[in-house]
C-alpha atoms as a PDB file:
ATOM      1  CA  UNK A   1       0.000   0.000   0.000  1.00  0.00           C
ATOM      2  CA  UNK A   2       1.434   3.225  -0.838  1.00  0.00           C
ATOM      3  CA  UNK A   3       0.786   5.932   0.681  1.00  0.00           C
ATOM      4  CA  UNK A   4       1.034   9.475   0.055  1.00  0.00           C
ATOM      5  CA  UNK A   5       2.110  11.398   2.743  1.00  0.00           C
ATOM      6  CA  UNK A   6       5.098  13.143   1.375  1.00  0.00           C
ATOM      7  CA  UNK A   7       4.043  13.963  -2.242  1.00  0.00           C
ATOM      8  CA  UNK A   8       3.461  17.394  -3.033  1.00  0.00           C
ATOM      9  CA  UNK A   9      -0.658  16.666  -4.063  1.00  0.00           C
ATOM     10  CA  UNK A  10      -2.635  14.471  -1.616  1.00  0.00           C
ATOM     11  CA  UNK A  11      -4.956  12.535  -2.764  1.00  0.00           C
ATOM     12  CA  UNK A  12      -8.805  13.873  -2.613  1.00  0.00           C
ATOM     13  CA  UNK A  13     -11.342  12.782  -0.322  1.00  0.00           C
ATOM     14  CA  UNK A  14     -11.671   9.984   2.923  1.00  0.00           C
ATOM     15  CA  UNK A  15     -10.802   6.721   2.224  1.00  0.00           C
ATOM     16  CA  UNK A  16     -12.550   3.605   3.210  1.00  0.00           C
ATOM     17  CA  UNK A  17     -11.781   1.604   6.422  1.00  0.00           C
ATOM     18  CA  UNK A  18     -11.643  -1.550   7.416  1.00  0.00           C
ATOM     19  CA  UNK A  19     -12.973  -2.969  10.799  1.00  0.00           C
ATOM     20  CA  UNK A  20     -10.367  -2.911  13.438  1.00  0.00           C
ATOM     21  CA  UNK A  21      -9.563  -6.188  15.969  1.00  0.00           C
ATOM     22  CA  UNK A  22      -7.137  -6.796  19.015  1.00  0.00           C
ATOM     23  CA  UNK A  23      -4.984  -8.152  16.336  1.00  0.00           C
ATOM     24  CA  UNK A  24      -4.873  -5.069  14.204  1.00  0.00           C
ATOM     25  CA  UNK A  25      -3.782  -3.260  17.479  1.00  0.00           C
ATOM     26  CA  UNK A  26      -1.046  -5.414  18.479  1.00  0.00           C
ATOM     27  CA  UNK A  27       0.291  -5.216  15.170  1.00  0.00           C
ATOM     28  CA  UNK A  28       0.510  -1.952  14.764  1.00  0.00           C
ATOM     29  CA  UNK A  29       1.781  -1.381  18.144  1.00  0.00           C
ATOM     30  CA  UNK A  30       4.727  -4.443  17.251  1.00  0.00           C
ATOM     31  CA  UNK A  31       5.280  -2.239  14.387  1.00  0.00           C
ATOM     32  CA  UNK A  32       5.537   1.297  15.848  1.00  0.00           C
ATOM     33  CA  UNK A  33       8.077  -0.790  18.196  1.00  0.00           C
ATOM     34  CA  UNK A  34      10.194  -1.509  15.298  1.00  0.00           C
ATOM     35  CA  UNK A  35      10.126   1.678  13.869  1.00  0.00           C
ATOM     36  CA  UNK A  36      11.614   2.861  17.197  1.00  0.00           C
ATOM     37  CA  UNK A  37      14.429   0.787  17.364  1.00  0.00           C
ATOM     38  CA  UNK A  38      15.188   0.811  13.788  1.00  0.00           C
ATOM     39  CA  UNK A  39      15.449   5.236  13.551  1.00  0.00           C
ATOM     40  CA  UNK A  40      15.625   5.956  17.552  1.00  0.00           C
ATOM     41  CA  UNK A  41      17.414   9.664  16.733  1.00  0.00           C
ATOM     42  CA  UNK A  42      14.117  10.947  15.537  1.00  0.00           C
ATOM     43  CA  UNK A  43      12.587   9.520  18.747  1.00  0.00           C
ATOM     44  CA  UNK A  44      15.425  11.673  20.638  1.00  0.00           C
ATOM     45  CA  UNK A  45      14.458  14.344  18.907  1.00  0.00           C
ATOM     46  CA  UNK A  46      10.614  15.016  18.435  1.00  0.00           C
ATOM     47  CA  UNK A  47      10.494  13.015  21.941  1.00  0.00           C
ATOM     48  CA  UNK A  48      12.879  15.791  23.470  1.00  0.00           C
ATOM     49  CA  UNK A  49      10.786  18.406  22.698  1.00  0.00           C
ATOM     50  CA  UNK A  50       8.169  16.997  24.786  1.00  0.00           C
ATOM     51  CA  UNK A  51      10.109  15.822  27.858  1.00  0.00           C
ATOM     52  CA  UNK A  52      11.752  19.530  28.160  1.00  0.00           C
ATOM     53  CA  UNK A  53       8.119  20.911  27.898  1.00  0.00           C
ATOM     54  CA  UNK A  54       6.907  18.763  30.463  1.00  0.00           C
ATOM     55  CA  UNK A  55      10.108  19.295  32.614  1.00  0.00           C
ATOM     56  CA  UNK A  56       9.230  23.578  31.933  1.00  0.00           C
ATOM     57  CA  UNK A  57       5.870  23.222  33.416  1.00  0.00           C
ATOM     58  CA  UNK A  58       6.834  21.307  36.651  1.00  0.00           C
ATOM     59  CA  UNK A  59       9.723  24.040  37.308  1.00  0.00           C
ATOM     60  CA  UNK A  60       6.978  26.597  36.235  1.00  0.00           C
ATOM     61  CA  UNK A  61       4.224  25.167  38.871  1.00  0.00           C
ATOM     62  CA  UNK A  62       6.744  24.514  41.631  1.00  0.00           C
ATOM     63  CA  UNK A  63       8.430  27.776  41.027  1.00  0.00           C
ATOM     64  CA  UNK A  64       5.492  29.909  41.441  1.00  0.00           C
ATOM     65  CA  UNK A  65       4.228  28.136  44.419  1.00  0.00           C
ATOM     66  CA  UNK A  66       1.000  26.962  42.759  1.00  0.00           C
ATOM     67  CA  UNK A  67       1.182  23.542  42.681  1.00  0.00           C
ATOM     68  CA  UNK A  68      -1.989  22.361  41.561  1.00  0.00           C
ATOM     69  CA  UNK A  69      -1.664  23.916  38.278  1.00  0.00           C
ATOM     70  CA  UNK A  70       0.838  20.846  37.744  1.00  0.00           C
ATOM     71  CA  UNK A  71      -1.889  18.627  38.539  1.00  0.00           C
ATOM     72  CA  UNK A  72      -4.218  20.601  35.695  1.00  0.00           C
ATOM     73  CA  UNK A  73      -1.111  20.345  33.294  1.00  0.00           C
ATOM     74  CA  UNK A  74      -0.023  17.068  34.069  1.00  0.00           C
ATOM     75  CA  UNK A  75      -3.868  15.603  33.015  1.00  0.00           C
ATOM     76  CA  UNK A  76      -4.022  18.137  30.048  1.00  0.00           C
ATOM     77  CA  UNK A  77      -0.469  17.857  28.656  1.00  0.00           C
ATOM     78  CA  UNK A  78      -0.899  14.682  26.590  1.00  0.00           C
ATOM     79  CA  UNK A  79      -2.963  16.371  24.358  1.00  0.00           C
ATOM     80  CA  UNK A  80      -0.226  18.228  22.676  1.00  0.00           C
ATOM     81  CA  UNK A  81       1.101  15.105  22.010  1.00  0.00           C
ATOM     82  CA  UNK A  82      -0.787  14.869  18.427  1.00  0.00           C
ATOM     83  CA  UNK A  83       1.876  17.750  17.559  1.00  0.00           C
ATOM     84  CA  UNK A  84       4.865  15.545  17.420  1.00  0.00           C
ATOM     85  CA  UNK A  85       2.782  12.763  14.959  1.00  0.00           C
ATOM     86  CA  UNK A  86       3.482  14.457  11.527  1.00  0.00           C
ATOM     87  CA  UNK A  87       7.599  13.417  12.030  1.00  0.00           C
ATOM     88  CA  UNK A  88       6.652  10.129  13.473  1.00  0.00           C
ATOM     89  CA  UNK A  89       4.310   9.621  10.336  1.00  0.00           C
ATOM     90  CA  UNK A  90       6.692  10.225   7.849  1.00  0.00           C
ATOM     91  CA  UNK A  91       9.175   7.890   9.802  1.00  0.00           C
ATOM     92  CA  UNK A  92       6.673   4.784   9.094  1.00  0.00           C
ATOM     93  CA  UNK A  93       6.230   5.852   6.153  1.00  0.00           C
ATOM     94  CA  UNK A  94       9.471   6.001   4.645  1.00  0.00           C
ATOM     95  CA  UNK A  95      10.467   2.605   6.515  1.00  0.00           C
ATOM     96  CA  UNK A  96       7.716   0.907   5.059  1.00  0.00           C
ATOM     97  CA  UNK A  97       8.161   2.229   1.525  1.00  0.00           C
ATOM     98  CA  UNK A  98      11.715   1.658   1.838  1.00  0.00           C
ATOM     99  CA  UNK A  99      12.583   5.072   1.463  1.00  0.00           C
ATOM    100  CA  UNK A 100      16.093   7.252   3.391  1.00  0.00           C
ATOM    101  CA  UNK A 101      15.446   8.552   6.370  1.00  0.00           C
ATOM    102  CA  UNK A 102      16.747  11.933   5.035  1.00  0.00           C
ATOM    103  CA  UNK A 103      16.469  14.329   8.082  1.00  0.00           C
ATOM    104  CA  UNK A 104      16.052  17.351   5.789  1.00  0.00           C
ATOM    105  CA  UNK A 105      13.126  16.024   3.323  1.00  0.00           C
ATOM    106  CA  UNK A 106      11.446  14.650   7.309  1.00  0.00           C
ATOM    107  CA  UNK A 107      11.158  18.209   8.170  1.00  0.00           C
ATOM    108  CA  UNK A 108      10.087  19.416   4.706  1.00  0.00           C
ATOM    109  CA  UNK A 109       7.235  17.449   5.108  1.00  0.00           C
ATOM    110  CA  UNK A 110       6.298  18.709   8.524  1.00  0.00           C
ATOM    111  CA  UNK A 111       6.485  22.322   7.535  1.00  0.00           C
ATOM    112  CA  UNK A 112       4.705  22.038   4.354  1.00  0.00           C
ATOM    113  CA  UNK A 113       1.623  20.867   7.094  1.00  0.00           C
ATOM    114  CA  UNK A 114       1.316  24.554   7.806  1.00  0.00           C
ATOM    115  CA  UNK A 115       0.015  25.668   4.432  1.00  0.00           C
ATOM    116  CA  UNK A 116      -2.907  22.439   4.885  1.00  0.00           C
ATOM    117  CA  UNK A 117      -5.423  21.481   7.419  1.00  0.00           C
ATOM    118  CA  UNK A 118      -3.793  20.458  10.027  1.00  0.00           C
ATOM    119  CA  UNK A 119      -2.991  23.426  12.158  1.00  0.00           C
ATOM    120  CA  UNK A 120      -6.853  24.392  11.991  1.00  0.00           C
ATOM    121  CA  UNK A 121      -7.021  20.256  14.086  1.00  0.00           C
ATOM    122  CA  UNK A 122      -4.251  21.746  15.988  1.00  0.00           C
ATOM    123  CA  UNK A 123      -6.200  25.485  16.708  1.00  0.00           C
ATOM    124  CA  UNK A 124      -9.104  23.018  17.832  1.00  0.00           C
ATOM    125  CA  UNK A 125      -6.743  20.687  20.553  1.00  0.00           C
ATOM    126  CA  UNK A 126      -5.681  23.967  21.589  1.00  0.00           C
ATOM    127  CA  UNK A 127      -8.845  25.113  22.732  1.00  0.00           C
ATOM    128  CA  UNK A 128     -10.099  22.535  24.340  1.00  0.00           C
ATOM    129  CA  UNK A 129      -7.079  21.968  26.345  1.00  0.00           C
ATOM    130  CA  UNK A 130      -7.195  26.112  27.561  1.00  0.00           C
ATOM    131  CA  UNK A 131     -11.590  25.378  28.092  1.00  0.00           C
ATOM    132  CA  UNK A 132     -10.297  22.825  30.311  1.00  0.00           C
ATOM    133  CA  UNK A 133      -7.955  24.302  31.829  1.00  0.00           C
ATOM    134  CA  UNK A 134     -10.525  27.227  32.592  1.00  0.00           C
ATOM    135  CA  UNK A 135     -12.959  24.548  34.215  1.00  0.00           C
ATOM    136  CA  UNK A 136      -9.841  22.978  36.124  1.00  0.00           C
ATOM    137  CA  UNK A 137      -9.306  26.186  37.747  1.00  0.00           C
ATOM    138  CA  UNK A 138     -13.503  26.522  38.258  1.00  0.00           C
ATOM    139  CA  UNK A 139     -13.543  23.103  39.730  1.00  0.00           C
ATOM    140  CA  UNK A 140     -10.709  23.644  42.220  1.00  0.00           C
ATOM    141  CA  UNK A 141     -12.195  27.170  43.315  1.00  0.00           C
ATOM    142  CA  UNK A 142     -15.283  25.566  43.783  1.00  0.00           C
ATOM    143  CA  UNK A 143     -14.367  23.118  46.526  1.00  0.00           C
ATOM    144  CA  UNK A 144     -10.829  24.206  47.930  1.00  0.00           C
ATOM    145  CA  UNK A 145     -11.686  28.559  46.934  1.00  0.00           C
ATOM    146  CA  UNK A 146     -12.264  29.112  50.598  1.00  0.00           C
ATOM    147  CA  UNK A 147      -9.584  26.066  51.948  1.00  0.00           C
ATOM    148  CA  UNK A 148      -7.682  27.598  54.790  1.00  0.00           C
ATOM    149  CA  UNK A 149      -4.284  27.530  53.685  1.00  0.00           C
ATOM    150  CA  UNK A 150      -1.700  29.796  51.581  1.00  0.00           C
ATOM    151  CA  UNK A 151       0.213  26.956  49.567  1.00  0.00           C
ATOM    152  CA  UNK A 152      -0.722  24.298  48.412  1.00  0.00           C
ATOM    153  CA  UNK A 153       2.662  22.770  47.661  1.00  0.00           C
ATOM    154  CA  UNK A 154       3.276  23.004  51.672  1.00  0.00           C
ATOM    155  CA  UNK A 155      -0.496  21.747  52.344  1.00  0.00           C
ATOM    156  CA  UNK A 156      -1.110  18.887  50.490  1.00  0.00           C
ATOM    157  CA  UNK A 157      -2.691  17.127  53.063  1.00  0.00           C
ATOM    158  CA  UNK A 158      -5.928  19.511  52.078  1.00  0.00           C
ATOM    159  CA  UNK A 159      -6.541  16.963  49.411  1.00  0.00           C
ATOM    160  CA  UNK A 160      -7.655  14.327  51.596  1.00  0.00           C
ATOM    161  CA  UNK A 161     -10.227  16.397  52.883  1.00  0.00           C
ATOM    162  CA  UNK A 162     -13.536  15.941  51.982  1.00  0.00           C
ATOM    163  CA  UNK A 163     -13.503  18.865  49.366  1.00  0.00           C
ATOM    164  CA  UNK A 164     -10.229  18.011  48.339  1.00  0.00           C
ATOM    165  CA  UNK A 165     -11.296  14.059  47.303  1.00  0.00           C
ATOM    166  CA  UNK A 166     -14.435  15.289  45.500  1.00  0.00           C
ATOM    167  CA  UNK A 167     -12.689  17.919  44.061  1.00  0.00           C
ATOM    168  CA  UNK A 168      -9.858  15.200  42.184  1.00  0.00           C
ATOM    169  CA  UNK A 169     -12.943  12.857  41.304  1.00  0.00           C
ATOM    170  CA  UNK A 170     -15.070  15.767  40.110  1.00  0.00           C
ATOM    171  CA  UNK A 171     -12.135  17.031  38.073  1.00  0.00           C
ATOM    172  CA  UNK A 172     -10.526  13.530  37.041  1.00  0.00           C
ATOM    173  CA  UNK A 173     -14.169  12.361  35.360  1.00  0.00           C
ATOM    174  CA  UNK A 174     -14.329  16.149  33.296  1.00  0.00           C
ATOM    175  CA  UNK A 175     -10.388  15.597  32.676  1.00  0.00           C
ATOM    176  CA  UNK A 176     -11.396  11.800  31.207  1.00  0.00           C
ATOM    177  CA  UNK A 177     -14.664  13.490  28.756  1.00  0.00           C
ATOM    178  CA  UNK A 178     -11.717  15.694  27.608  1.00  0.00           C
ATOM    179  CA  UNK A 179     -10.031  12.976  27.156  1.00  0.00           C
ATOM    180  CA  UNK A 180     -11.868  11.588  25.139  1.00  0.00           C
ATOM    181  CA  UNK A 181     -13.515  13.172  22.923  1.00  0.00           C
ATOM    182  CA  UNK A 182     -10.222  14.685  21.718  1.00  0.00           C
ATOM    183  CA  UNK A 183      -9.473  10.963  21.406  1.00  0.00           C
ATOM    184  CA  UNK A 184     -12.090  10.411  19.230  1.00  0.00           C
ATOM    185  CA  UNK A 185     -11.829  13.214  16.821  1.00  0.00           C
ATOM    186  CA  UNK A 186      -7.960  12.808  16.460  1.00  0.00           C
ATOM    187  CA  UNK A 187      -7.353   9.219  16.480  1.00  0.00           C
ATOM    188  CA  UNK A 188      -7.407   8.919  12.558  1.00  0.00           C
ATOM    189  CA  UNK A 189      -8.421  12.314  11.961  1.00  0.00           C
ATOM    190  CA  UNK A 190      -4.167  13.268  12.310  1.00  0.00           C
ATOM    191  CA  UNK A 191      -2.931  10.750   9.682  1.00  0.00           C
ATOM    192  CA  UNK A 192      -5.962  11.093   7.213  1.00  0.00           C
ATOM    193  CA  UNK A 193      -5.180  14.931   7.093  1.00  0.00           C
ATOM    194  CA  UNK A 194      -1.817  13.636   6.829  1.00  0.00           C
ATOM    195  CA  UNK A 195      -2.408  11.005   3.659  1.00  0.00           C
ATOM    196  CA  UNK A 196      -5.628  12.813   2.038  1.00  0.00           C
ATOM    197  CA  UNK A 197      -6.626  16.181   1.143  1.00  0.00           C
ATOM    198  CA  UNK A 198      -9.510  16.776   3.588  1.00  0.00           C
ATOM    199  CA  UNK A 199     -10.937  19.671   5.436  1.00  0.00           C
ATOM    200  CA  UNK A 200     -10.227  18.941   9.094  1.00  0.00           C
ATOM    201  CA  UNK A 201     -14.209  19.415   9.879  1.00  0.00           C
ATOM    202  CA  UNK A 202     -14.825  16.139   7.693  1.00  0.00           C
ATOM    203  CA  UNK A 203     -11.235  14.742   8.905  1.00  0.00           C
ATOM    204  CA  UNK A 204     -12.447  15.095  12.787  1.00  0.00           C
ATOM    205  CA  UNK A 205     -16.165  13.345  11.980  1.00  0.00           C
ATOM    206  CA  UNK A 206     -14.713  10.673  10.241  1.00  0.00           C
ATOM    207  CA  UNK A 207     -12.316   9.670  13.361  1.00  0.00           C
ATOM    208  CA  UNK A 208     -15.701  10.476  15.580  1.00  0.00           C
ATOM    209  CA  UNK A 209     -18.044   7.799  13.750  1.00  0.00           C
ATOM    210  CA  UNK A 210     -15.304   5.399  13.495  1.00  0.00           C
ATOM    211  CA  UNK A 211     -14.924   4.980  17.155  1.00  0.00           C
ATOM    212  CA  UNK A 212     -18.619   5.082  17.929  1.00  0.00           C
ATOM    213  CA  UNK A 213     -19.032   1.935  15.374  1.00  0.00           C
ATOM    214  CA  UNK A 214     -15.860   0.347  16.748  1.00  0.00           C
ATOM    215  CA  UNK A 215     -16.253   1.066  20.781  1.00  0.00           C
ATOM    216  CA  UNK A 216     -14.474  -1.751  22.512  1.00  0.00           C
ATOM    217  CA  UNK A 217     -11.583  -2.158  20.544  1.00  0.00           C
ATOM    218  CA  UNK A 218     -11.000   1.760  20.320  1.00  0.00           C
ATOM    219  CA  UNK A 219     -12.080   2.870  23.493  1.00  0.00           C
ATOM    220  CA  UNK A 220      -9.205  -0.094  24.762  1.00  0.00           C
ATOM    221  CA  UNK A 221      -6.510   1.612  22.376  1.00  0.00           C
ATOM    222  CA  UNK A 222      -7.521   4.975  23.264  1.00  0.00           C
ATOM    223  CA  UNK A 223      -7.007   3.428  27.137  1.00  0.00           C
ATOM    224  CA  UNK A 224      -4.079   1.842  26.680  1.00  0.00           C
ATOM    225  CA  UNK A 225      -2.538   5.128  24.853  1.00  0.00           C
ATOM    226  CA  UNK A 226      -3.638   7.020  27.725  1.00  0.00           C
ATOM    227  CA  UNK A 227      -2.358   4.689  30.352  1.00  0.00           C
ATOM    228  CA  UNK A 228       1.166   4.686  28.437  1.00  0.00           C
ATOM    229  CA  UNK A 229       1.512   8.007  28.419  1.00  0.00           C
ATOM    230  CA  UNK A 230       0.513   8.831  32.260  1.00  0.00           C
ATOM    231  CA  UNK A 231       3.202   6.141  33.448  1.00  0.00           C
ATOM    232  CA  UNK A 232       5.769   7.777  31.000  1.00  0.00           C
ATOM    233  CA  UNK A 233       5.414  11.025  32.375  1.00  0.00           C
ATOM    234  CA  UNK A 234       5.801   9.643  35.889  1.00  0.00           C
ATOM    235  CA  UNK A 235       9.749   9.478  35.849  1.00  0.00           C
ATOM    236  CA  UNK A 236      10.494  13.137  35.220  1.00  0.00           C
ATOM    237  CA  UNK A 237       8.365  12.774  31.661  1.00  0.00           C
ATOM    238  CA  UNK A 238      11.944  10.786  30.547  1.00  0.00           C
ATOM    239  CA  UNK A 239       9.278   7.664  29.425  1.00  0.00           C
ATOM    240  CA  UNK A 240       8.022   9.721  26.582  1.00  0.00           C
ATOM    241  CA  UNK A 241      11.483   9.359  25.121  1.00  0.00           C
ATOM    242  CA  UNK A 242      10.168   5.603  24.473  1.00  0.00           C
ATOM    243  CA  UNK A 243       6.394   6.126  24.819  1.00  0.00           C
ATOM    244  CA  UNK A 244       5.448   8.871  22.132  1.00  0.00           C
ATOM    245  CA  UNK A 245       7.862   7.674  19.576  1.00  0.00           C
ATOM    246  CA  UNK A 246       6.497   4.322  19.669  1.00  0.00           C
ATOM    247  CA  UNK A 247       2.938   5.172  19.424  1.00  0.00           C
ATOM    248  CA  UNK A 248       2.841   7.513  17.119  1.00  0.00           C
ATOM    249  CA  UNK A 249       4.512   5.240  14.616  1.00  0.00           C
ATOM    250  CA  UNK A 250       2.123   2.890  15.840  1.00  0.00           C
ATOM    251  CA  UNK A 251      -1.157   5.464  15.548  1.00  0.00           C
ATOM    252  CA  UNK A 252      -0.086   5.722  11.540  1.00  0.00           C
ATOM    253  CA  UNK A 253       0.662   1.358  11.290  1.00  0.00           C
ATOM    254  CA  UNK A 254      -3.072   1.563  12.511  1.00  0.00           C
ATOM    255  CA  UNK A 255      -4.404   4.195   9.986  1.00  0.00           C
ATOM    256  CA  UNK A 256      -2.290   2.436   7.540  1.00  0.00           C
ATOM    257  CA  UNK A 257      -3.667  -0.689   8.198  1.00  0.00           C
ATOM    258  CA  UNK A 258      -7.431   0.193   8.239  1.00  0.00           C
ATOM    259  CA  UNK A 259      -7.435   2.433   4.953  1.00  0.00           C
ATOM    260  CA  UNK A 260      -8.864  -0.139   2.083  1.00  0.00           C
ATOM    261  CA  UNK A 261      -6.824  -0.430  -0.311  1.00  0.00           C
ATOM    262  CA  UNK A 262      -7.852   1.229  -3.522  1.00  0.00           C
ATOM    263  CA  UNK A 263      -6.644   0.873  -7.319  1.00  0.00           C
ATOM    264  CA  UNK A 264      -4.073   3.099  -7.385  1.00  0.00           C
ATOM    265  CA  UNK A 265      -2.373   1.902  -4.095  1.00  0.00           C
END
């Protein structure tokens, strides 16, 4: 199957897909793996930008005293995850076409991105993240606003309170329908903008109403891509050296592997 992510005219409209199993996931995922070890300096480098932005934010929360806007960042930060894709992308798909990894063309493609839809997908992750960030900081006035305490780096214990345990479920189920649907709307909606010449609108419903036909075997990848992620950030965010490099090759193997096959593949 060849694909057409870094020719100069995309091919028009969505393509058709395939019905996903367990299988289909643990392929792609044994193939992002070997995409990783085969090219790991491009993991090193689109990973790095992520593991100093995540190391920024902790200095940033703990700096300024206000700890719990690590907590907000820390649940929110894997969305700009989808940002690092487009290099990982054209990774798999110069491996699987057999095709250099030239470091220069790599980068062509990502900035030639800018001129198509994908920054409008981008514009919309952005704004969800900052709406939930706004509720995050609604949420935690709501129950700890009137908390006696000044810090709440030096008063954590005001999160086993009452207030402060409804106030982590109330925001942790919000943080999850965040969560999600950004899940759904991205999931293929990043590569197909990537392989096709789509507006993101049509892009974002097609990802949408292929997770709502394929729930459990979605909604598991989505988990597992969340859970991977979470535990990555854990040590210092170092994990998403391995973590994002490995599935975002494995997010295109997936697309790759669901888009039908047409004539002129």
């Amino acid at each position: 199957m060849e694909s057409v992510l870094g020719d100069d005219v995309p091919r028009q409209g969505v393509p058709e897909f395939s019905d996903v199993t367990f299988a289909t996931l643990k392929k792609a995922l044994r193939l992002g793996w070997g995409d990783l070890v085969f090219a790991p300096g491009f993991a090193l480098v689109f990973g790095g930008v992520y593991v100093l932005a995540g190391l920024f934010l902790t200095w940033l929360t703990l700096a300024t005293g206000t700890s719990y806007w690590l907590v907000l960042a820390a649940i929110g930060f894997p969305l700009f995850s989808p940002f690092a894709a487009v290099g990982f992308y054209e990774v798999s798909r110069r491996l699987e076409r057999g095709e250099p990894l030239d470091w220069m063309q790599i980068f062509s493609v990502i900035l030639r991105q800018s001129k198509r839809q994908l920054p409008s997908l981008c514009a919309v992750i952005v704004i969800v993240f900052l709406f939930w960030f706004f509720l995050g900081h609604m949420i935690f006035a709501l129950f700890l606003g009137l908390a006696p305490m000044t810090n709440v780096s030096t008063s954590l214990e005001v999160f086993l309170t009452p207030n402060g345990m409804t106030m982590l479920a109330v925001g942790t189920v919000v943080g999850a329908g965040f969560a999600l649907l950004l899940y759904m709307i991205t999931v293929l909606a990043l590569p197909l903008l990537l392989d096709r010449d789509v507006d993101f609108v049509t892009a974002m419903i097609t990802s949408f109403g292929y997770v709502q036909r394929h729930p459990l075997p979605m909604l598991a990848w989505g988990a597992f891509l969340a859970l991977v992620t979470f535990v990555a950030m854990l040590p210092f965010f170092l994990g998403l050296f391995v973590a994002l490099p490995v599935l975002g090759h494995a997010t295109w193997h997936l697309y790759d592997q669901l888009r039908v096959p047409e004539e002129a593949d």
